[in-house]
Protein backbone atom coordinates (compact mmCIF):
# COMPACT_ATOMS: atom_id res chain seq x y z
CA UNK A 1 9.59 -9.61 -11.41
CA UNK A 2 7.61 -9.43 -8.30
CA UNK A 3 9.23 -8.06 -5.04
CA UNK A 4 10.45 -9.36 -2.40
CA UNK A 5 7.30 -7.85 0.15
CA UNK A 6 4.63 -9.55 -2.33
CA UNK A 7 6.90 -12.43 -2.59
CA UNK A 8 6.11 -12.96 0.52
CA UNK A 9 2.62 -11.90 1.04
CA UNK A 10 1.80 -14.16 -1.67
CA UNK A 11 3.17 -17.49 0.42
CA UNK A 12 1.11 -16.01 2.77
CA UNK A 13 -2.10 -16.01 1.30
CA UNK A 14 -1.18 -19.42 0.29
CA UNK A 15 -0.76 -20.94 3.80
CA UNK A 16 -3.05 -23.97 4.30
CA UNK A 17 -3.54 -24.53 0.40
CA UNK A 18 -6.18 -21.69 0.24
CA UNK A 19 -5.48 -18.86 -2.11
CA UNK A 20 -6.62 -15.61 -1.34
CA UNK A 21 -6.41 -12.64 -3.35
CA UNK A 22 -3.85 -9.90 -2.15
CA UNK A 23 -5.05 -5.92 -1.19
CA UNK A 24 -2.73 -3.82 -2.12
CA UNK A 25 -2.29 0.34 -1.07
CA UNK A 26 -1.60 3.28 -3.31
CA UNK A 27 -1.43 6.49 -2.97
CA UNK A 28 -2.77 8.75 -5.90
CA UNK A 29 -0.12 11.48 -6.85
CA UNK A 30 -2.59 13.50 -8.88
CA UNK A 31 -5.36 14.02 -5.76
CA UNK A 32 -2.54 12.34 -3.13
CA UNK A 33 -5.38 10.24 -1.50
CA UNK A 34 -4.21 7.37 -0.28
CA UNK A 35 -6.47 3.38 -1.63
CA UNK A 36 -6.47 -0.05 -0.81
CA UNK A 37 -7.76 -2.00 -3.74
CA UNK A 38 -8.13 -6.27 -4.37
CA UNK A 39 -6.01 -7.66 -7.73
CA UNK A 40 -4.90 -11.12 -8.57
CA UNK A 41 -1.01 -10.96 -9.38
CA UNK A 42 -1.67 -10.53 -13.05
CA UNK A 43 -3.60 -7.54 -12.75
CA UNK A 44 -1.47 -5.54 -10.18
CA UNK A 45 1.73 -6.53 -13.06
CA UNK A 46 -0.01 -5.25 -15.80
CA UNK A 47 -0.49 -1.41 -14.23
CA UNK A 48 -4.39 -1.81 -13.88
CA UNK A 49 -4.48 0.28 -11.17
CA UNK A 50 -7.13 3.75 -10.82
CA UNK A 51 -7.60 6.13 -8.04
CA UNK A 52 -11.34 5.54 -7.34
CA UNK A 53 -11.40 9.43 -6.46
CA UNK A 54 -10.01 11.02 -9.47
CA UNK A 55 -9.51 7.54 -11.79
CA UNK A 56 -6.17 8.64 -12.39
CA UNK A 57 -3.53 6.42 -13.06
CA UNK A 58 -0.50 8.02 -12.01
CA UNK A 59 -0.40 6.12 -8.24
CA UNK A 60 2.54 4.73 -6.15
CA UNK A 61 2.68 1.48 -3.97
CA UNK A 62 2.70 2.51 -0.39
CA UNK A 63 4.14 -0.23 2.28
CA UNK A 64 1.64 -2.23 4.20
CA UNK A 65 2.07 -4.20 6.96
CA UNK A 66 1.07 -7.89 7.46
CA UNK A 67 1.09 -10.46 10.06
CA UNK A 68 1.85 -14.35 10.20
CA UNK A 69 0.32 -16.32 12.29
CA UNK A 70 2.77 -19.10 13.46
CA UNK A 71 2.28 -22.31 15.90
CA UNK A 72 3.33 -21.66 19.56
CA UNK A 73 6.48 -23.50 20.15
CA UNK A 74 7.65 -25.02 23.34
């Protein structure tokens, strides 16, 4: 089951009925580099995740930030 955070970042990418695909960031445990890498939703839940330094992968999500861009209100 997804999170809440990608939950959300996913209606995000959504908004205006274009999908994009979500970057997520890691942080290897083996070298403790952080990453940023691109995945579709399916790939990110099956574990497909490397360290493009070492290729290990032992990594942990890290928390991102995001905006939303909303319509000015009067």
């Amino acid at each position: 089951m997804p999170s809440r955070r990608l939950t959300r970042q996913w209606a995000l990418w959504r908004m205006g009925g274009v999908t994009r695909m979500p970057s997520y960031e890691f942080q290897c445990k083996k070298c403790n580099k952080p990453f940023s890498v691109t995945l579709t939703i399916k790939e990110r839940e099956a574990g497909r995740i490397a360290c493009p330094t070492c290729g290990s992968k032992d990594a942990e999500p890290l928390l991102g930030s995001f905006f939303a861009k909303t319509s000015k209100k009067s």
